[in-house]
Structures are given as structure tokens and as C-alpha cells.
N, C-alpha and C. Protein backbone atom coordinates (compact mmCIF):
# COMPACT_ATOMS: atom_id res chain seq x y z
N UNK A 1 88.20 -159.01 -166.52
CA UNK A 1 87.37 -157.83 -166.42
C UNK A 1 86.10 -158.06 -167.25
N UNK A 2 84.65 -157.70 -167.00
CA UNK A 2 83.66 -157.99 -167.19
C UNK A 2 83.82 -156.69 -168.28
N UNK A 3 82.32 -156.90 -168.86
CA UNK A 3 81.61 -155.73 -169.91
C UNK A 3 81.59 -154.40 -169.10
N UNK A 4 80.92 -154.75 -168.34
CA UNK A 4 80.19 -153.24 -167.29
C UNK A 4 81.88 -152.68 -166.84
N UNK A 5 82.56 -153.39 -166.45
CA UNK A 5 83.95 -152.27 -166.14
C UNK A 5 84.62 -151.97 -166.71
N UNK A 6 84.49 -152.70 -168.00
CA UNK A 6 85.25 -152.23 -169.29
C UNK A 6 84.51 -150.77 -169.58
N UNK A 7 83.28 -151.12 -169.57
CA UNK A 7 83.01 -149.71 -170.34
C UNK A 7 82.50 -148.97 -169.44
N UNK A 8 83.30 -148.49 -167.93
CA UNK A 8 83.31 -147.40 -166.94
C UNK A 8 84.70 -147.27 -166.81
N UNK A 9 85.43 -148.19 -167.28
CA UNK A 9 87.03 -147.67 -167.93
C UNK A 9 86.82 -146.46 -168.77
N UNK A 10 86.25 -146.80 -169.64
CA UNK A 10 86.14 -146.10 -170.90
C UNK A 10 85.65 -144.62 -170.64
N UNK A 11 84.49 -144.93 -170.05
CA UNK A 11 84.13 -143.34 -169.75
C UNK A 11 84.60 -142.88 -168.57
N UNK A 12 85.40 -143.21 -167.40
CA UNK A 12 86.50 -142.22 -167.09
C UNK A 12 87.49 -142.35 -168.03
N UNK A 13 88.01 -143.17 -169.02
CA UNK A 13 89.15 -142.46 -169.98
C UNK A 13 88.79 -141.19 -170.76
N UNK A 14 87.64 -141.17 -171.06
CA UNK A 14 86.34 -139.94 -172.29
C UNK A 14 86.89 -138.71 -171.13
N UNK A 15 86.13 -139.29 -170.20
CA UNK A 15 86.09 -137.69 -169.44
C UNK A 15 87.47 -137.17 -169.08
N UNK A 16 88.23 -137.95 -168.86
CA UNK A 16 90.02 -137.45 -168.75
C UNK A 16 90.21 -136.64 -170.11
N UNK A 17 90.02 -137.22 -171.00
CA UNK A 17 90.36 -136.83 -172.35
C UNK A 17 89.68 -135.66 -172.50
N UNK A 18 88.61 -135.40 -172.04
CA UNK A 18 87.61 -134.34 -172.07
C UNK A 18 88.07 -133.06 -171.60
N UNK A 19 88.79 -133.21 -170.68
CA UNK A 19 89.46 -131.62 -169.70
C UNK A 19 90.93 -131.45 -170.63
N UNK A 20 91.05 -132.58 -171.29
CA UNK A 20 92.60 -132.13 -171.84
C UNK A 20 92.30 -131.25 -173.55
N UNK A 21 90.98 -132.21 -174.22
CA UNK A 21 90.74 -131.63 -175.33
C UNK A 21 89.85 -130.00 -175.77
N UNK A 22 90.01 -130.04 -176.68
CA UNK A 22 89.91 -128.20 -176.62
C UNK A 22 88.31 -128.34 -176.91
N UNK A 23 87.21 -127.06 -176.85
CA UNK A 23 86.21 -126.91 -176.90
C UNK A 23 85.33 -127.69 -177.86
N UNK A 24 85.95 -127.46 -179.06
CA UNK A 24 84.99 -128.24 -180.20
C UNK A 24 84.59 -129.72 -179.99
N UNK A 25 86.14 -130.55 -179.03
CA UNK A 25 85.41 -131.84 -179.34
C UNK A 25 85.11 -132.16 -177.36
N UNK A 26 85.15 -131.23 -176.30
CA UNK A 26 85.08 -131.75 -175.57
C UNK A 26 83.44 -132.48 -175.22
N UNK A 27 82.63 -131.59 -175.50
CA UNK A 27 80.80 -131.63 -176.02
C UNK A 27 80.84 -133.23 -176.24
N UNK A 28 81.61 -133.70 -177.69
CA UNK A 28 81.43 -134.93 -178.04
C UNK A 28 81.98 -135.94 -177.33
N UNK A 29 83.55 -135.63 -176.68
CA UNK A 29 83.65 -136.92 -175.91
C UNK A 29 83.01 -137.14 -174.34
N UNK A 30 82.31 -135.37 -174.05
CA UNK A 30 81.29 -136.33 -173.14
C UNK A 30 80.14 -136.78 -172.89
N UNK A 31 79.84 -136.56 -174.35
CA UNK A 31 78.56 -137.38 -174.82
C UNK A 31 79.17 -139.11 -175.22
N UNK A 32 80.25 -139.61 -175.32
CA UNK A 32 80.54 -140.82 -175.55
C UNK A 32 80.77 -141.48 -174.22
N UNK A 33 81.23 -140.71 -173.37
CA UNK A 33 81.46 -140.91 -171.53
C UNK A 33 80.21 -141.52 -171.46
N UNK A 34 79.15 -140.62 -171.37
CA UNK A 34 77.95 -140.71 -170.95
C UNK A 34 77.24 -141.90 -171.52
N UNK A 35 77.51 -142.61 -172.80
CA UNK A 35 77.39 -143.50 -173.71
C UNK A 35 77.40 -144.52 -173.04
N UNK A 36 79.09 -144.85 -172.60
CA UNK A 36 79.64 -145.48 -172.33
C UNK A 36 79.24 -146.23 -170.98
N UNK A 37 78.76 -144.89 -169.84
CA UNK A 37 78.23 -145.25 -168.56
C UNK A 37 76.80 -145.88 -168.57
N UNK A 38 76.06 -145.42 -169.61
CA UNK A 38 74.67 -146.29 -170.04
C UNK A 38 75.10 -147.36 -170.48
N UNK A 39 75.64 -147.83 -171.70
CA UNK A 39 76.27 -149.30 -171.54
C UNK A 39 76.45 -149.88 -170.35
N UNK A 40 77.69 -149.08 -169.67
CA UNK A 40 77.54 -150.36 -168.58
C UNK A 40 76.50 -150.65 -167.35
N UNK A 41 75.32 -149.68 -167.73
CA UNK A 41 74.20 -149.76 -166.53
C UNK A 41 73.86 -151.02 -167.10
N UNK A 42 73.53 -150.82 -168.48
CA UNK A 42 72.43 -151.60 -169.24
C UNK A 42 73.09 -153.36 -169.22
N UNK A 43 74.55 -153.01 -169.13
CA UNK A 43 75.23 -154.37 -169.04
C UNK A 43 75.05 -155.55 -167.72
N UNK A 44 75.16 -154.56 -166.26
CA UNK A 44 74.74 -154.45 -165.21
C UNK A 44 73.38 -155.49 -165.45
N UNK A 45 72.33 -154.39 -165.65
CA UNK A 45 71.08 -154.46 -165.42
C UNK A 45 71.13 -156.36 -166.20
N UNK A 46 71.55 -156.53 -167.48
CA UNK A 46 71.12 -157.82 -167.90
C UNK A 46 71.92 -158.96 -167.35
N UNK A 47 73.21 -158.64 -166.71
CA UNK A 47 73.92 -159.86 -165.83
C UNK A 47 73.17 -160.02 -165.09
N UNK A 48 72.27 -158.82 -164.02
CA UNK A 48 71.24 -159.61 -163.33
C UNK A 48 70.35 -160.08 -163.49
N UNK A 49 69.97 -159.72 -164.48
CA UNK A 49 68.50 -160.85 -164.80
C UNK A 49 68.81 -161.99 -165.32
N UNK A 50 69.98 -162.19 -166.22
CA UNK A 50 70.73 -163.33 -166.50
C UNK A 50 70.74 -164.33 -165.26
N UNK A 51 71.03 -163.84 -163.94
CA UNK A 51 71.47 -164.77 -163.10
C UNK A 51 70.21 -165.57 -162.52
N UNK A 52 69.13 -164.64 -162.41
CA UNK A 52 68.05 -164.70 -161.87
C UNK A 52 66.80 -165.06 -163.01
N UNK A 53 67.92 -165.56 -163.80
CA UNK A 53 66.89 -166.67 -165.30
C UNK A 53 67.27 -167.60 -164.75
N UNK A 54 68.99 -167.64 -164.79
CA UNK A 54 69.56 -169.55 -164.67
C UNK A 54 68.92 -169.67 -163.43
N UNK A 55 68.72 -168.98 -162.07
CA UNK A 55 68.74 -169.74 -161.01
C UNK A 55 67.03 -170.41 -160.77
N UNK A 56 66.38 -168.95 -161.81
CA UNK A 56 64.61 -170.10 -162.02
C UNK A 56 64.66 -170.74 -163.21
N UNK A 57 65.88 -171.35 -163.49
CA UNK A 57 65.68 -172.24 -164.34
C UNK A 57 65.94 -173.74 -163.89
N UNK A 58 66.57 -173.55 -163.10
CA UNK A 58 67.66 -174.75 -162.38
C UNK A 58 66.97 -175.09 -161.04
N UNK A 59 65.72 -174.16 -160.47
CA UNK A 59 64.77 -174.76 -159.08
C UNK A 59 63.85 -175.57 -159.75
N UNK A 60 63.96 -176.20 -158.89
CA UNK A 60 62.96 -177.85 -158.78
C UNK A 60 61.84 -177.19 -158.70
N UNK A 61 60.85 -177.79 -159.77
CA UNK A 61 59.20 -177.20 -159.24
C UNK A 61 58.73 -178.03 -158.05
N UNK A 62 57.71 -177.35 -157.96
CA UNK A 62 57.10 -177.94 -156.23
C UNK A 62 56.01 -178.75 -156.83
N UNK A 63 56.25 -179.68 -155.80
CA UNK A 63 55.41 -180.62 -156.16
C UNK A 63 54.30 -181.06 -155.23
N UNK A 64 52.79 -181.33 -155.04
CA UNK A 64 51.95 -181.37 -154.11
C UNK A 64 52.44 -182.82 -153.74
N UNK A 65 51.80 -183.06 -152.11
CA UNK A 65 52.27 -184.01 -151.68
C UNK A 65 51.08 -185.17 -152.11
N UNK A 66 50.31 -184.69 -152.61
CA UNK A 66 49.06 -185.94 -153.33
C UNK A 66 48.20 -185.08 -153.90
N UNK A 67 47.91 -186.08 -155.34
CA UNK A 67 46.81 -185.37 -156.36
C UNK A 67 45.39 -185.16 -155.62
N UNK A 68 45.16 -184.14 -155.91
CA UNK A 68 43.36 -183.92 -155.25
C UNK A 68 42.75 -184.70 -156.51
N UNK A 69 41.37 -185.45 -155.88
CA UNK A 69 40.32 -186.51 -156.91
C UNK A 69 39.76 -185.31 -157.59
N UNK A 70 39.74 -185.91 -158.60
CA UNK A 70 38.88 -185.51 -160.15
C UNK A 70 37.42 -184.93 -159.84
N UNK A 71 36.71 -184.34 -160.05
CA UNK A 71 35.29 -184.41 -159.68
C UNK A 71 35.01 -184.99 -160.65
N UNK A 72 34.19 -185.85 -161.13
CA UNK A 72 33.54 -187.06 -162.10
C UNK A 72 32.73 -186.31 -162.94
N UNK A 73 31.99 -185.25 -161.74
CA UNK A 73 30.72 -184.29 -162.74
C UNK A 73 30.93 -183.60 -163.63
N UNK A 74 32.04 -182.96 -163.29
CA UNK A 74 32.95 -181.78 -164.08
C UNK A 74 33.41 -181.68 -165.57
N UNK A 75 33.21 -181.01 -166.64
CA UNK A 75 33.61 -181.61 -167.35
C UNK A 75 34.91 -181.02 -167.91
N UNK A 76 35.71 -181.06 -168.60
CA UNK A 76 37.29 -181.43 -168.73
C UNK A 76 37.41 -179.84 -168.86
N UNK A 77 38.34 -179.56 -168.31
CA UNK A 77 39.22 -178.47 -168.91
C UNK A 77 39.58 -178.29 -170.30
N UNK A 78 39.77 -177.62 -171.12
CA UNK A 78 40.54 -177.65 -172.44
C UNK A 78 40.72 -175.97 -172.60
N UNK A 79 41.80 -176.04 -172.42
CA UNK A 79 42.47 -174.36 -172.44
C UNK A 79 43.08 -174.46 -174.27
N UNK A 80 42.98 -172.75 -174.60
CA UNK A 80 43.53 -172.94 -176.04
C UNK A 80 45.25 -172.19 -175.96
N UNK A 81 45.70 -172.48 -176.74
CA UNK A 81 46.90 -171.76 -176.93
C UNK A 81 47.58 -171.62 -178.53
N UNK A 82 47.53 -170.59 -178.52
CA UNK A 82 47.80 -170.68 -180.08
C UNK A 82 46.43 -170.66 -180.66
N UNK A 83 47.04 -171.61 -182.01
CA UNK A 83 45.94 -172.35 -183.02
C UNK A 83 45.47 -173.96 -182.72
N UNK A 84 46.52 -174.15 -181.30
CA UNK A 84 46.50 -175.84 -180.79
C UNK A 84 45.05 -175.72 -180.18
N UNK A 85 44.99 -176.87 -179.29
CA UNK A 85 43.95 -176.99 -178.02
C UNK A 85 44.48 -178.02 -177.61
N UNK A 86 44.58 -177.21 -176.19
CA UNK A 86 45.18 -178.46 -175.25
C UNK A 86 44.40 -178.97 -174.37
N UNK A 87 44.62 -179.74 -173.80
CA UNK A 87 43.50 -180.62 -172.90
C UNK A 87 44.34 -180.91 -171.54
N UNK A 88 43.54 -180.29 -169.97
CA UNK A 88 44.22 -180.51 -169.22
C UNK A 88 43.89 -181.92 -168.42
């Protein structure tokens, strides 16, 4: 069992518990339900982006099928980054 169904276990266990417990604490356990169901959105939400890191992590970049010529006239690129300077 993953994170995200663990904790939609949990908050249908809250809310069961909720109709059985008396007034004072029902307020609080379904504010922990509700807790609980945001967890597992939020758990949700980062397995997918998790997956959809490894899988652009793991594609082959594309590669042109031949370098285009230099223009000779031109003079160099040099992009900054940081406090470096890089030179393309």
C-alpha cells in the first residue's frame, strides 16, 4: 500500500470515528479527515511529477543530424551564469 492510500484509509477511519464520537471532538476529527485527504492529494500530486522527472531524465536528448558552419564574422557567444562566464 502506497502513502496516498494509506492516508485515505485514515480519513475514512476519522470520519467513521466522527459519527460515533460525541460533539466536542467530532469538529476535530474532521478536521484531521480532511488533513489526511490533503496529504494524500499532495502525495498523489508528487508521485506524479516524480514519474515525469525520472522519465525526462532517462530520454535521450535529440540530436541534429549535422552541425550548422560557424559564421567566421560573428563573434563568440559568451553567456554569464552565476559569477562564472561561460563560453559557447
Amino acid at each position: 500500500m502506497d502513502d496516498a492510500q494509506r492516508y485515505r484509509m485514515n480519513a475514512a477511519e476519522c470520519l467513521s470515528a466522527a459519527e460515533r464520537c460525541g460533539p466536542g471532538y467530532r469538529a476535530l476529527t474532521l478536521i484531521i479527515a480532511a488533513s489526511r485527504l490533503t496529504l494524500a492529494r499532495h502525495q498523489e500530486a508528487m508521485d506524479e511529477l516524480l514519474t515525469i522527472w525520472s522519465k525526462a531524465q532517462s530520454a535521450v536528448p535529440i540530436q541534429l543530424p549535422f552541425q550548422f558552419p560557424r559564421d567566421p564574422r560573428r563573434r563568440q557567444i559568451v553567456a554569464f551564469q552565476g559569477r562564472e562566464v561561460v563560453s559557447a
